[in-house]
Protein backbone atom coordinates (compact mmCIF):
# COMPACT_ATOMS: atom_id res chain seq x y z
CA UNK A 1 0.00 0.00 0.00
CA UNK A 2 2.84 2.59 0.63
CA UNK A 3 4.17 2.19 -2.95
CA UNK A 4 1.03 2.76 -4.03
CA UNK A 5 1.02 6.36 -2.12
CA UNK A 6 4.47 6.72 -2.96
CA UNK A 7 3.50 6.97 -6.35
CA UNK A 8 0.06 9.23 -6.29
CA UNK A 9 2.27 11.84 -4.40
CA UNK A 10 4.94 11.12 -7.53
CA UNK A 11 2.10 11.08 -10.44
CA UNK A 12 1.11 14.74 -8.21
CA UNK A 13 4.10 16.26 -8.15
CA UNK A 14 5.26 15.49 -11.80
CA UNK A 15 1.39 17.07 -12.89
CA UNK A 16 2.34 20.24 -10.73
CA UNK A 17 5.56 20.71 -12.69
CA UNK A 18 3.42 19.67 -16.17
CA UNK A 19 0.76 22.74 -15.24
CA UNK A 20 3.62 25.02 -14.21
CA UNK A 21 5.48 24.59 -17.48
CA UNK A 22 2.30 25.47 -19.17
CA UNK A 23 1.10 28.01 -17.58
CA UNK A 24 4.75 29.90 -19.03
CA UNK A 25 3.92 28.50 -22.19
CA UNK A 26 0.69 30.01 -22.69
CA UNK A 27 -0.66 32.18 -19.55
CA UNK A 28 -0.65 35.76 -18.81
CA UNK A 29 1.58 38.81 -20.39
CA UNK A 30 4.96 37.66 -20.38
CA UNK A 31 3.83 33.72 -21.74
CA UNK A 32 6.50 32.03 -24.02
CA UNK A 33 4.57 31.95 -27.19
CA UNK A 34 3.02 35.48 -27.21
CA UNK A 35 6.67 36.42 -26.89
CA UNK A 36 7.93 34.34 -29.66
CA UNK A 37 5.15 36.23 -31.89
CA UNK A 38 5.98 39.60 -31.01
CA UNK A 39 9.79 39.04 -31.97
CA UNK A 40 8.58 38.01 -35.13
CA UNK A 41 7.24 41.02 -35.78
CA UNK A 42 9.85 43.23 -35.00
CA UNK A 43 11.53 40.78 -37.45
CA UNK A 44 13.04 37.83 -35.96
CA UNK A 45 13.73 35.11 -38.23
CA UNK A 46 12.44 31.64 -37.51
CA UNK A 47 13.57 28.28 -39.37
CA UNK A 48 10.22 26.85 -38.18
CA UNK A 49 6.64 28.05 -36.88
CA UNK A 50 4.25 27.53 -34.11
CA UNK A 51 1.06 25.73 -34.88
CA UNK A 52 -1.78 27.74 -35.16
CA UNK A 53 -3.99 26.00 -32.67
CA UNK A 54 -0.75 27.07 -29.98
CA UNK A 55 -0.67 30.69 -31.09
CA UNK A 56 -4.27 31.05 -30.93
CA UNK A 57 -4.36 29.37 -27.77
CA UNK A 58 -1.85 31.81 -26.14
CA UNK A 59 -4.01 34.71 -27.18
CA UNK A 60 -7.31 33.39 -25.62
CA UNK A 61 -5.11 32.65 -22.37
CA UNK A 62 -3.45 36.03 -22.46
CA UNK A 63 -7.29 38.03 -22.88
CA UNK A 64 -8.74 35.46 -19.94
């Protein structure tokens, strides 16, 4: 039975660190991707590009 606690409090943790790492991906002001987007504008060069669905999804999180 303790293993099995042992790992709830792991699965826990690691989905803590998952949300955290999200929430900089896509939440508030400063998120990653909205970021990303606005050097592009000034006129950063990118090899590759974000997914729509991503992009959009960091501008609905950034208006909530």
């Amino acid at each position: 039975m303790a293993d099995l606690i042992g790992v709830g409090k792991k699965i826990d943790a690691t989905k803590s660190d998952y949300n955290a790492a999200m929430n900089k991906l896509f939440e508030g002001k400063g998120n990653l991707i909205n970021s990303v987007e606005k050097l592009k504008k000034m006129g950063a060069k990118a090899k590759k590009a974000l997914p729509e669905a991503i992009i959009k999804r960091a501008e609905e999180e950034e208006i909530d």
